[in-house]
N, C-alpha and C. Protein backbone atom coordinates (compact mmCIF):
# COMPACT_ATOMS: atom_id res chain seq x y z
N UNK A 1 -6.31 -10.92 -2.46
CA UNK A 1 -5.23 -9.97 -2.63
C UNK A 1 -3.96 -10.74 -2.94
N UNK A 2 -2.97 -10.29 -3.66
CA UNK A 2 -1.80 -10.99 -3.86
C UNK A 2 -1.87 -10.50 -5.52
N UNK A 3 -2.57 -10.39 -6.50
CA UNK A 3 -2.04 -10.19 -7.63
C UNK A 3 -0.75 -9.82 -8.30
N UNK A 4 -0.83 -9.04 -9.35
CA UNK A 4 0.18 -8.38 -9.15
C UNK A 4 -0.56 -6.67 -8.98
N UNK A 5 -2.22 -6.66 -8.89
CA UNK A 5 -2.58 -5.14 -8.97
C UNK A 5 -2.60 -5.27 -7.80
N UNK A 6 -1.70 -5.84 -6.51
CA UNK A 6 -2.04 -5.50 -5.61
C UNK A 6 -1.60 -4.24 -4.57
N UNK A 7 -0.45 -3.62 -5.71
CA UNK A 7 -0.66 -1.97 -5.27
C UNK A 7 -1.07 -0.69 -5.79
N UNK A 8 -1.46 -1.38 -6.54
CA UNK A 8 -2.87 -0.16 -7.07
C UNK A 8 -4.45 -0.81 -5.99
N UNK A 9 -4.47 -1.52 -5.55
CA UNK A 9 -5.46 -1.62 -4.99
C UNK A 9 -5.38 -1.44 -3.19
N UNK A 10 -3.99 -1.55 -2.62
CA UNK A 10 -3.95 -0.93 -1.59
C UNK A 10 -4.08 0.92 -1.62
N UNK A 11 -3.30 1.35 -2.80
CA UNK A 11 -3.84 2.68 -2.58
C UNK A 11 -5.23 2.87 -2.79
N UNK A 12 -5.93 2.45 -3.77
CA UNK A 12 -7.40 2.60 -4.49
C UNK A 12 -8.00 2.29 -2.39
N UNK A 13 -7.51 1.21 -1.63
CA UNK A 13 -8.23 1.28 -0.52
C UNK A 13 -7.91 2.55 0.21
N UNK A 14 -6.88 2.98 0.22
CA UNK A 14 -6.92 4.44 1.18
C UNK A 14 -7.84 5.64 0.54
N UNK A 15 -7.79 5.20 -1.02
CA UNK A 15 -8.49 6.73 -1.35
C UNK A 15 -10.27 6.18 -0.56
N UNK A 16 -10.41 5.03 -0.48
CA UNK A 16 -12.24 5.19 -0.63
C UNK A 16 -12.33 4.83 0.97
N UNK A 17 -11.50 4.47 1.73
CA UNK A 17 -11.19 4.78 3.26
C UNK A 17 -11.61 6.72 3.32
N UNK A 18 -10.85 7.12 2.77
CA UNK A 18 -10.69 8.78 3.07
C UNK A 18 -12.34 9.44 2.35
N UNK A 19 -12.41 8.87 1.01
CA UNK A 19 -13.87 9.66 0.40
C UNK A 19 -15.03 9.18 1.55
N UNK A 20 -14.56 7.57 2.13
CA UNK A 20 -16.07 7.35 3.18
C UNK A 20 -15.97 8.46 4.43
N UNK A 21 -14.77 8.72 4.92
CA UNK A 21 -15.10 9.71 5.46
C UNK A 21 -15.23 11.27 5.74
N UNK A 22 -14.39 11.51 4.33
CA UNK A 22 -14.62 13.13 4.14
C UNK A 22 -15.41 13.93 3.51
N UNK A 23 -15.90 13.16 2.67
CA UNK A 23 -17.60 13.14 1.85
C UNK A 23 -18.39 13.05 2.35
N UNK A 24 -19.35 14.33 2.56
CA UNK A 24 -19.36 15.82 1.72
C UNK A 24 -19.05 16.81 2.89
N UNK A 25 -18.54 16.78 4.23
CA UNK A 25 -18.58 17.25 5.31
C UNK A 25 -17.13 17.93 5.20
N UNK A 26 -15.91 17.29 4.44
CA UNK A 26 -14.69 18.29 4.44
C UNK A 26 -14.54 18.44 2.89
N UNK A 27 -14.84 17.93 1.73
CA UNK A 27 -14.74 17.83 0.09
C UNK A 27 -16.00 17.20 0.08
N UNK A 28 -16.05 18.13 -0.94
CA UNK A 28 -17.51 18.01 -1.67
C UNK A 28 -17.72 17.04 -2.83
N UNK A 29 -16.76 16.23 -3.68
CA UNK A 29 -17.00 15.17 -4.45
C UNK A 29 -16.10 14.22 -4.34
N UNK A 30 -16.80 13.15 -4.01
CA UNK A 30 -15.88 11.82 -4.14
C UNK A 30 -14.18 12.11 -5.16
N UNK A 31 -14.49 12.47 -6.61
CA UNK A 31 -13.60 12.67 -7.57
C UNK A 31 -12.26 13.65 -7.01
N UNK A 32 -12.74 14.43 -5.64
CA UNK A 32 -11.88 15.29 -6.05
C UNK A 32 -10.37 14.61 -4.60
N UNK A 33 -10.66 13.38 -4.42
CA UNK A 33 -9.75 12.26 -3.92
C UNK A 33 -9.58 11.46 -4.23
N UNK A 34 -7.96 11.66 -5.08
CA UNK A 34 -7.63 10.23 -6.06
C UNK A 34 -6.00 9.91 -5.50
N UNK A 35 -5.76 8.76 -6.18
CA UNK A 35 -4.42 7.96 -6.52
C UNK A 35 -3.55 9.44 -7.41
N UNK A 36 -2.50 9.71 -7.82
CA UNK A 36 -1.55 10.68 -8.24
C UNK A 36 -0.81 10.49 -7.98
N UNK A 37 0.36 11.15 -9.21
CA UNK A 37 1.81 11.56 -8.49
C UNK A 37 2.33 12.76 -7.86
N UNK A 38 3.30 12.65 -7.30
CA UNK A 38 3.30 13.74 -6.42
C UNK A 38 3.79 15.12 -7.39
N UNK A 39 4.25 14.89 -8.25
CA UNK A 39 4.48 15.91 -9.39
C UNK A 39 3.35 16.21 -10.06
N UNK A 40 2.13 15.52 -10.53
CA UNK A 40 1.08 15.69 -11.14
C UNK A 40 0.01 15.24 -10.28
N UNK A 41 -0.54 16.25 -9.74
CA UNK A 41 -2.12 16.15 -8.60
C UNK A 41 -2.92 16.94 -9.08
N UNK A 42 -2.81 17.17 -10.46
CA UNK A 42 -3.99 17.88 -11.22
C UNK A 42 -5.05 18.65 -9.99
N UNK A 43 -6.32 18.61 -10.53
CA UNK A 43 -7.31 19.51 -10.00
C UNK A 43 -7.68 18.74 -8.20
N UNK A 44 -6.91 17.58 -7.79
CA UNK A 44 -7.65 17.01 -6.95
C UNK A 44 -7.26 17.58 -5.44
N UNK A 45 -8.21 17.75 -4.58
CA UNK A 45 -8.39 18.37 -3.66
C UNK A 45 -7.37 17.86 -2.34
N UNK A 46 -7.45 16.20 -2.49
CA UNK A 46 -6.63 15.06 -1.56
C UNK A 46 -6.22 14.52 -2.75
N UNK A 47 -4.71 14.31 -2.25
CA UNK A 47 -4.03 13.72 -3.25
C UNK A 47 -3.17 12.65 -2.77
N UNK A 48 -3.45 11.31 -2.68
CA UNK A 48 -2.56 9.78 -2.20
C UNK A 48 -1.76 9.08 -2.88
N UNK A 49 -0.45 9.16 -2.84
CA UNK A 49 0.81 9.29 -3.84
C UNK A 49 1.67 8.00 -3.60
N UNK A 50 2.40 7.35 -4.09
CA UNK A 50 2.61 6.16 -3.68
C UNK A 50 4.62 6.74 -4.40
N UNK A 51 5.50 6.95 -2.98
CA UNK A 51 6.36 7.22 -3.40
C UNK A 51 7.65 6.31 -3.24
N UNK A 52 6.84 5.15 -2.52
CA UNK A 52 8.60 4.13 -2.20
C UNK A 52 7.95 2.78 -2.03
N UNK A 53 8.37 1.71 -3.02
CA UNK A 53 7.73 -0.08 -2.20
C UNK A 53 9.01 -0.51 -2.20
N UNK A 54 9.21 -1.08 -1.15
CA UNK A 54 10.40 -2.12 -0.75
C UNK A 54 10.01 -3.52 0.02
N UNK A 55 10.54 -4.64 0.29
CA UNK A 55 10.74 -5.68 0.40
C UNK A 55 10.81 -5.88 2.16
N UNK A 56 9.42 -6.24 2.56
CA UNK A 56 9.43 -6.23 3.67
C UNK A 56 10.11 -7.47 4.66
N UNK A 57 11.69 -7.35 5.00
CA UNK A 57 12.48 -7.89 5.20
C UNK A 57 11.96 -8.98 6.31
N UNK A 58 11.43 -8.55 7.28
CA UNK A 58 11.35 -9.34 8.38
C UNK A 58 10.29 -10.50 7.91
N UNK A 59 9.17 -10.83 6.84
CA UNK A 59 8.74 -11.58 6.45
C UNK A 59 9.51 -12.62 5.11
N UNK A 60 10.60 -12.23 4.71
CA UNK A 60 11.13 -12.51 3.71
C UNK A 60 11.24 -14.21 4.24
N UNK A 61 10.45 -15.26 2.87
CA UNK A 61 10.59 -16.82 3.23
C UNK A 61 11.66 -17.21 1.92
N UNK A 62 12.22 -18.23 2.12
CA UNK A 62 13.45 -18.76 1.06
C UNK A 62 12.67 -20.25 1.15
N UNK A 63 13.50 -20.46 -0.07
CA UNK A 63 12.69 -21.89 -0.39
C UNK A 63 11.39 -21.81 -1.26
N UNK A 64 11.16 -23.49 -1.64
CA UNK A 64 10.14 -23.54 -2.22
C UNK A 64 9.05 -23.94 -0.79
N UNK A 65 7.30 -23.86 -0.97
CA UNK A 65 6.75 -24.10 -0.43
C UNK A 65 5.28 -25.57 -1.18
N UNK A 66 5.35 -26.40 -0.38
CA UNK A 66 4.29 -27.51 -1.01
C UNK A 66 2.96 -26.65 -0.96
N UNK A 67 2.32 -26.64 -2.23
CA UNK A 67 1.08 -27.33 -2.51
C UNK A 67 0.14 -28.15 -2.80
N UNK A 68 -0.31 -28.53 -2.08
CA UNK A 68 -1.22 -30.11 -2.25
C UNK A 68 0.24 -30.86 -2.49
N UNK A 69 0.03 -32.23 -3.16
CA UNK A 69 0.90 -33.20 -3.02
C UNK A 69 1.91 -33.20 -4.01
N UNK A 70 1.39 -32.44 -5.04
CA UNK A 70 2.34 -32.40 -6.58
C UNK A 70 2.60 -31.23 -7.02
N UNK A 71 2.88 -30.19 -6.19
CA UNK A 71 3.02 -28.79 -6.40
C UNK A 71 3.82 -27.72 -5.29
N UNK A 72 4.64 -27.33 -5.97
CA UNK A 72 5.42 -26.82 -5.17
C UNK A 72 5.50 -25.08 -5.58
N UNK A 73 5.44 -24.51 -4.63
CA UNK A 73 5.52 -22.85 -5.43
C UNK A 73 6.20 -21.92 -4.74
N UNK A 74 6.90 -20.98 -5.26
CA UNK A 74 7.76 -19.95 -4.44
C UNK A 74 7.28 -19.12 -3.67
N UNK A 75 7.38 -18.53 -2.48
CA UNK A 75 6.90 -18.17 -1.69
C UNK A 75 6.41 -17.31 -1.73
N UNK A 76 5.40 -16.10 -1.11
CA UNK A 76 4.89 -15.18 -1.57
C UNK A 76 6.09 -14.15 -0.97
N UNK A 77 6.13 -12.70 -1.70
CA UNK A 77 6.78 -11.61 -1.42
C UNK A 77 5.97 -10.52 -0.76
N UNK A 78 6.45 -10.12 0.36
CA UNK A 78 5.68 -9.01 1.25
C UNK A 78 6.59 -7.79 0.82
N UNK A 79 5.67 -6.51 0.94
CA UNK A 79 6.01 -5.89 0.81
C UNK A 79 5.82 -4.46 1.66
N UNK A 80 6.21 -3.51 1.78
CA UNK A 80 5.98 -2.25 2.16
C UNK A 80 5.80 -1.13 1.46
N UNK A 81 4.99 -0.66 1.20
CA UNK A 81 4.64 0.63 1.04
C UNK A 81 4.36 1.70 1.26
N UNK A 82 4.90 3.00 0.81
CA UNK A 82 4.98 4.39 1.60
C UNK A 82 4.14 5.24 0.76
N UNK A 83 3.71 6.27 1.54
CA UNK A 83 2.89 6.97 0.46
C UNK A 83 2.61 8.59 1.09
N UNK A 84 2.83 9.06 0.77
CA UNK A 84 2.42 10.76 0.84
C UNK A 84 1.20 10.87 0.81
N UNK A 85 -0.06 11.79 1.52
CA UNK A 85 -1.62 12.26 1.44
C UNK A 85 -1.28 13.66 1.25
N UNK A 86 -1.06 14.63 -0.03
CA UNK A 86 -1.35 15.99 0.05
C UNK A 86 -2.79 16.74 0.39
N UNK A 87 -2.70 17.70 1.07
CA UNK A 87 -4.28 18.39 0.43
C UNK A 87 -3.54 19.61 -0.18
N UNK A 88 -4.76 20.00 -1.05
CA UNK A 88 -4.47 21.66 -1.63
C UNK A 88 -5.88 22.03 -2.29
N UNK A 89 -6.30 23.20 -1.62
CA UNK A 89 -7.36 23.73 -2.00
C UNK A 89 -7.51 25.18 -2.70
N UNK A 90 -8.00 25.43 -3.78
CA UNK A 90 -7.81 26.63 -4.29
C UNK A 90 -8.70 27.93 -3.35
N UNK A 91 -9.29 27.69 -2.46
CA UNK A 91 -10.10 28.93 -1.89
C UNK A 91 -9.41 30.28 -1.43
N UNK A 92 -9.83 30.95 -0.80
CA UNK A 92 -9.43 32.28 -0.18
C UNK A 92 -8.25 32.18 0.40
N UNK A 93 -7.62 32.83 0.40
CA UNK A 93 -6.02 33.07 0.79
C UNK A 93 -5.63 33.08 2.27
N UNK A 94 -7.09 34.04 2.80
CA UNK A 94 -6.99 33.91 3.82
C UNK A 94 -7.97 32.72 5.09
N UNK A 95 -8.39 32.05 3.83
CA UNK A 95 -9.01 30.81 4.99
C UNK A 95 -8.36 29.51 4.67
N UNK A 96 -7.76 29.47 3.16
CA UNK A 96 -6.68 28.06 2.90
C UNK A 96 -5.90 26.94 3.52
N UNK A 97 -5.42 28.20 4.52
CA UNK A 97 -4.36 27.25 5.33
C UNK A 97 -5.25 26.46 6.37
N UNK A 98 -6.12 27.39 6.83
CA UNK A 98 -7.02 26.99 8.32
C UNK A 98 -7.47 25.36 7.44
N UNK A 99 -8.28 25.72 6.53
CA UNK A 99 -8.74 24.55 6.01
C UNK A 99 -8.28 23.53 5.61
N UNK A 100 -6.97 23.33 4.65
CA UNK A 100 -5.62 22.40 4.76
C UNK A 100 -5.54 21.55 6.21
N UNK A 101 -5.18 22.23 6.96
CA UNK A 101 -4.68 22.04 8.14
C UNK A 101 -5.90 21.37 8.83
N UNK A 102 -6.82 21.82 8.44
CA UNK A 102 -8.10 21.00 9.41
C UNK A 102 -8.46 19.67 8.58
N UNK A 103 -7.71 19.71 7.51
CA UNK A 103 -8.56 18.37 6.56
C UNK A 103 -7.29 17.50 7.29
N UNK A 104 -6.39 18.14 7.17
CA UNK A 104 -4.95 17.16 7.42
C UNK A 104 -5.05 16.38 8.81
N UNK A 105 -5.87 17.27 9.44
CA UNK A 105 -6.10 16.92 11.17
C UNK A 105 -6.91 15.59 11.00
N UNK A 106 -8.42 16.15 10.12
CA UNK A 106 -9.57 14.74 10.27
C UNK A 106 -8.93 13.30 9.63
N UNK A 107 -7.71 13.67 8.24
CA UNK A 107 -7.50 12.34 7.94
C UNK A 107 -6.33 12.01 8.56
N UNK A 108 -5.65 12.09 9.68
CA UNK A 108 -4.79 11.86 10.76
C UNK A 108 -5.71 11.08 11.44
N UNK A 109 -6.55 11.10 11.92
CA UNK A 109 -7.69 11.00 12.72
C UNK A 109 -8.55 9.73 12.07
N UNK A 110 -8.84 9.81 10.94
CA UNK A 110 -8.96 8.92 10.00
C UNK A 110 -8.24 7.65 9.89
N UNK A 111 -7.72 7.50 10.24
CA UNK A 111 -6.48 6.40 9.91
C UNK A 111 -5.75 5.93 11.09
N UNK A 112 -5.64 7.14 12.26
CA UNK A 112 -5.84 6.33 13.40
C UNK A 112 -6.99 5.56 13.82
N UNK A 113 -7.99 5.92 13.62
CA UNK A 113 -9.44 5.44 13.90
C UNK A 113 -9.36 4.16 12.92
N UNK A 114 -9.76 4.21 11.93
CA UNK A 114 -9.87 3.35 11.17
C UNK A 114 -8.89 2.17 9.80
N UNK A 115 -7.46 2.52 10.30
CA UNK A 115 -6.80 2.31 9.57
C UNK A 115 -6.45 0.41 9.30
N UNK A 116 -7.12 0.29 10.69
CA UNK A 116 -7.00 -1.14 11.08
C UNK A 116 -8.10 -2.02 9.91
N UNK A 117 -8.56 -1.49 9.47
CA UNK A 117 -9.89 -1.70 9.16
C UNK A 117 -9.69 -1.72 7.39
N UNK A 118 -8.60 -1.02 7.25
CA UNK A 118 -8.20 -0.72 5.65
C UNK A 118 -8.60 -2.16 4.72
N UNK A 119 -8.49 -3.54 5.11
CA UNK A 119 -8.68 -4.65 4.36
C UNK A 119 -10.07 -4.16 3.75
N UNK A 120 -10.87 -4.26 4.76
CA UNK A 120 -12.45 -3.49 3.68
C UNK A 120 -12.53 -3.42 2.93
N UNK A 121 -11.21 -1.90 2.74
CA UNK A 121 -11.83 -1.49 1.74
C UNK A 121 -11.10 -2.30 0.02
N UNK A 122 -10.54 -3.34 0.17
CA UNK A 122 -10.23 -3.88 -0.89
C UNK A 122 -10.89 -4.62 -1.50
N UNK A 123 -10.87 -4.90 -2.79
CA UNK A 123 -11.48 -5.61 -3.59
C UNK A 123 -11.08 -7.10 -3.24
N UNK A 124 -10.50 -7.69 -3.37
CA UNK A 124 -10.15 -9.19 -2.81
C UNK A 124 -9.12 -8.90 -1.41
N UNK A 125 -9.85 -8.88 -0.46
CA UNK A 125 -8.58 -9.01 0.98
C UNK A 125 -7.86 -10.03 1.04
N UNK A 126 -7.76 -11.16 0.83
CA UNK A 126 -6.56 -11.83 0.87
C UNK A 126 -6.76 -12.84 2.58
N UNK A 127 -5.66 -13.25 2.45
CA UNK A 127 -5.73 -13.86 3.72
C UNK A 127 -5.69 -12.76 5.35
N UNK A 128 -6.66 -13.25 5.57
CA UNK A 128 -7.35 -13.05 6.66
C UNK A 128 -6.63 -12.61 7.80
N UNK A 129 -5.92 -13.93 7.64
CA UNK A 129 -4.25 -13.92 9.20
C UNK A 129 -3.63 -12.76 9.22
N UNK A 130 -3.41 -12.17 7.86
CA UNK A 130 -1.95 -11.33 7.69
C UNK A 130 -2.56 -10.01 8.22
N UNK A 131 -2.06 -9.57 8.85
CA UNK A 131 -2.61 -8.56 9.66
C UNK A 131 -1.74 -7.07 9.55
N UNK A 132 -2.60 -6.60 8.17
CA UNK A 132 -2.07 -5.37 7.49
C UNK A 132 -2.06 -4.33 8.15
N UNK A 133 -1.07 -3.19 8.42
CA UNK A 133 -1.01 -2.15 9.46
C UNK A 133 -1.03 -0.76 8.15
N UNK A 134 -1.20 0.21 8.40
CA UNK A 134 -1.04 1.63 8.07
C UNK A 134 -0.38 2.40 9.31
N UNK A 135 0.54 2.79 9.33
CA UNK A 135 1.13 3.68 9.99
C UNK A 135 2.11 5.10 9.52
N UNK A 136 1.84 5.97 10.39
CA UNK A 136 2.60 6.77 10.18
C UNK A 136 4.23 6.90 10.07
N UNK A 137 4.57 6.81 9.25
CA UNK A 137 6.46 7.14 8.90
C UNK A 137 6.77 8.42 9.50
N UNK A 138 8.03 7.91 10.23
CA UNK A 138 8.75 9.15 11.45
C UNK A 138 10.18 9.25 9.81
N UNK A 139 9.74 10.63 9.54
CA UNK A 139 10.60 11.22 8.68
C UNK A 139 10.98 12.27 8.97
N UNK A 140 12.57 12.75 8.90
CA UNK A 140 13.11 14.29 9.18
C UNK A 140 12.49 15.19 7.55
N UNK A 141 12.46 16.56 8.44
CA UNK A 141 11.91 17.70 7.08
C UNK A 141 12.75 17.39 6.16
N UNK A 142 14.14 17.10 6.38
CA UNK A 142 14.74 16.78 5.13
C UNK A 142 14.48 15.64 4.27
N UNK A 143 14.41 14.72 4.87
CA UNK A 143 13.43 13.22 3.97
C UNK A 143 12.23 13.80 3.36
N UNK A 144 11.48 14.67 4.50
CA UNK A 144 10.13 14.96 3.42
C UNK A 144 10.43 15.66 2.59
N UNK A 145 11.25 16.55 2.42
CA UNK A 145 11.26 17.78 1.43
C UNK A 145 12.02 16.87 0.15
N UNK A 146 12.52 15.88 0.73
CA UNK A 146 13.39 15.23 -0.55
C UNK A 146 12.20 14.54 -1.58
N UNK A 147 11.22 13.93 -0.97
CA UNK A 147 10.16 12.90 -1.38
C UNK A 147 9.39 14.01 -2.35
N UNK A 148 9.27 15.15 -1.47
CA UNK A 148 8.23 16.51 -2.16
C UNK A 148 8.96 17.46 -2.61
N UNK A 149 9.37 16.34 -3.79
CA UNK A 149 10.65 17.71 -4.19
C UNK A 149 9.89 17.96 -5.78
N UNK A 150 9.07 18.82 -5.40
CA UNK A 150 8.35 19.15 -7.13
C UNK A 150 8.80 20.67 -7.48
N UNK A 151 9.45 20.38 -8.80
CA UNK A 151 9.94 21.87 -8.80
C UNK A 151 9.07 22.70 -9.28
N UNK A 152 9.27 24.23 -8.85
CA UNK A 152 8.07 25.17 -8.93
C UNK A 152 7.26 25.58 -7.75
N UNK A 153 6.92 24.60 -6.87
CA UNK A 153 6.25 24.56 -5.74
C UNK A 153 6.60 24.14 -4.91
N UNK A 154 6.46 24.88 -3.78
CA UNK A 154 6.63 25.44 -2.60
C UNK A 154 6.18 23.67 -1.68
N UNK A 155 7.50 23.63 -0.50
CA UNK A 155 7.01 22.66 -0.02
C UNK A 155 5.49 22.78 1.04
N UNK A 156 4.67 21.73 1.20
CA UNK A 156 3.78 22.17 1.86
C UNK A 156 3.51 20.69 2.99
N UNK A 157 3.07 21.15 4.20
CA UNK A 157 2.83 19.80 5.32
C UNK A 157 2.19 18.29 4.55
N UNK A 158 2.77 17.64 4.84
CA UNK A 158 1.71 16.45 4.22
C UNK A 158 2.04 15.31 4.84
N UNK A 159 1.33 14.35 4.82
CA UNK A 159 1.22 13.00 5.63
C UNK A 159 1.76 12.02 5.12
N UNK A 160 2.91 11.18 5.97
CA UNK A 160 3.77 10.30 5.43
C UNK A 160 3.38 8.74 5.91
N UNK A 161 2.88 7.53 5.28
CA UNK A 161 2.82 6.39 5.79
C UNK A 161 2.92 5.32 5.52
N UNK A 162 2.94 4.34 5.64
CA UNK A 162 3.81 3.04 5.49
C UNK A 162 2.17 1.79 5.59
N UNK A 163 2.32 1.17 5.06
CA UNK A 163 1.74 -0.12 5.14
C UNK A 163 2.30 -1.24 4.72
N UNK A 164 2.17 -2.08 5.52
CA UNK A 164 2.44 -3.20 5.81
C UNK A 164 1.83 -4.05 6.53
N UNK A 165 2.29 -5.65 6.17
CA UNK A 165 2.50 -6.15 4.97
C UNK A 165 1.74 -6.61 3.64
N UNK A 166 2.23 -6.42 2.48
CA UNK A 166 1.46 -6.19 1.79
C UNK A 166 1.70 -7.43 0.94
N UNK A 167 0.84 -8.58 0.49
CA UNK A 167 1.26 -9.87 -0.25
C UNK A 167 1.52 -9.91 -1.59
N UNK A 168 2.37 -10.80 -2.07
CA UNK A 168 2.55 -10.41 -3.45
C UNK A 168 2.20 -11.93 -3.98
N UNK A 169 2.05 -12.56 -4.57
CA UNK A 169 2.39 -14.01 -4.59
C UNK A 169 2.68 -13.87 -6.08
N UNK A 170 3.65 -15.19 -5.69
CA UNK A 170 4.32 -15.13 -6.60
C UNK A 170 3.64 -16.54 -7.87
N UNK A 171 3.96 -16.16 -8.91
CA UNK A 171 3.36 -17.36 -9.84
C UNK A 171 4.21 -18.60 -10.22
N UNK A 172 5.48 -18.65 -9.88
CA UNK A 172 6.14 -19.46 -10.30
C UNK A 172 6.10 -20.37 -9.13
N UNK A 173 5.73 -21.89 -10.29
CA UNK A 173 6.02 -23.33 -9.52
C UNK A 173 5.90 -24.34 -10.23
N UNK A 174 6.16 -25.49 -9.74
CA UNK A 174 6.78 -26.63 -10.59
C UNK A 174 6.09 -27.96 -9.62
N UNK A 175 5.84 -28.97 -11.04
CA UNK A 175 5.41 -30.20 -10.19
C UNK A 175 6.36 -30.82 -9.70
N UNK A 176 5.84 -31.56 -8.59
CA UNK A 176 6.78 -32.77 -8.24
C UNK A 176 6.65 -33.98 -8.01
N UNK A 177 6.60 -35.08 -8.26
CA UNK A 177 6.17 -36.26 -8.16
C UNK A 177 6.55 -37.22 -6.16
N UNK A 178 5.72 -37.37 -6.08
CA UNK A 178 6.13 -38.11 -4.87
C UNK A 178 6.89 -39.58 -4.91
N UNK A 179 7.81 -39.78 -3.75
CA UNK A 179 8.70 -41.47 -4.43
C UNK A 179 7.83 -42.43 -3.44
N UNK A 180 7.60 -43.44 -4.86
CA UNK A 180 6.80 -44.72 -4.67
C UNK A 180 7.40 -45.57 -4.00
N UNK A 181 9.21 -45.91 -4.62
CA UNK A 181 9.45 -47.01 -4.44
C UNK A 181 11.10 -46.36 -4.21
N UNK A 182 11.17 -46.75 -3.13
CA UNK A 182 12.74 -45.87 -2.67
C UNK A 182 13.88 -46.82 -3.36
N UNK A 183 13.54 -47.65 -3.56
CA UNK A 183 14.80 -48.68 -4.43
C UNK A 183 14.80 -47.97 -6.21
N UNK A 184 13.51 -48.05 -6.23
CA UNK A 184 13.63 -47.45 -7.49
C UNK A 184 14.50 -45.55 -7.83
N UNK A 185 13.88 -44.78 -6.72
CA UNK A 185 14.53 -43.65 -6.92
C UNK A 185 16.42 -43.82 -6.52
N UNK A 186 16.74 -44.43 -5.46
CA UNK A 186 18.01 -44.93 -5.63
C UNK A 186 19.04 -45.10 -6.84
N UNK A 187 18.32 -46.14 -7.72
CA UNK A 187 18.67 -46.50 -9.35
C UNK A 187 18.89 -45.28 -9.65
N UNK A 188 17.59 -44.69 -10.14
CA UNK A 188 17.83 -43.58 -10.66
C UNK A 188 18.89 -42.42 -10.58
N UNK A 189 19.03 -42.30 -9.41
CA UNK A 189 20.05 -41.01 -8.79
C UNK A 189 21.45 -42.04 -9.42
N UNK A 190 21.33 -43.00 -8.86
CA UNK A 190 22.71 -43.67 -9.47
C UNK A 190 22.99 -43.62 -10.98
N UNK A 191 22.21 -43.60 -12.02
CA UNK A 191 22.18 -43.33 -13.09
C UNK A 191 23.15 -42.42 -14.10
């Protein structure tokens, strides 16, 4: 992990976190839980929206860092990410909400249970140490309604959460030669 797809592939892990466990017992096809925006969630049943990445401060490193003996590289960038889970189901009017509300319950439930566990589901996890969290974001109705602000439609409950930290690494670095002969680098600087 660290690419630069490495946030398309933290969401790609929540969607197949959620299809392992809501398939076929709350949605009936894998497909109908994808990645989206929160303005465009086409036909899909669960919808995992990626609405804010910022710069996860408390890991932030300065400086260059050594690699091996002749390589030096900039540090990696952590990050945070937030993300909205809609559901919306076209059924009966009068069983919709019950059902919303009960999917919203199991993947609450979902992610407490297993959220620890999210590295899984990625295609390259990355280092091992870094010990990636999913949590729920404490947001006022007004933050959410701001995030779910799609015009036309009606705001509706949905799940707000944060992961962290998320690695970025960075590609830039430069050789460096080690000093042989300290009289000699002396000269030089004097130069």
């Amino acid at each position: 992990m660290g690419s630069y797809t490495v946030i398309e592939d933290v969401g790609s892990a929540i969607v197949k976190l959620l299809r392992k466990n809501l398939v076929p017992e709350f949605v009936q096809h894998p497909e109908e839980i994808a990645l989206c925006n929160i303005d465009d969630r086409g036909e899909f049943k669960v919808a995992v929206s990626l609405y804010n990445v910022q710069e996860c401060r408390e890991m932030k490193e300065n400086g260059m860092r050594s690699q091996g003996i002749s390589m030096q590289v900039k540090p990696s960038m952590y990050l945070e990410l937030f993300y909205v889970i809609s559901v919306s189901f076209d059924s009966d009017v009068k069983f919709r909400a019950k059902q919303e509300q009960t999917i919203l319950s199991r993947i609450i439930q979902i992610i407490y249970d297993e959220g620890s566990s999210l590295r899984k589901y990625l295609e390259d996890p990355g280092d091992e140490k870094l010990r990636m969290t999913i949590e729920m974001s404490y947001l006022t109705l007004e933050e959410k309604m701001k995030i779910f602000n799609v015009p036309g439609k009606a705001y509706k409950p949905c799940l707000y959460y944060k992961v962290c930290p998320v690695e970025l690494i960075s590609l830039k670095g430069k050789k460096v030669a080690r000093i042989t002969n300290f009289n000699q680098s002396v000269e030089e600087e004097e130069r």
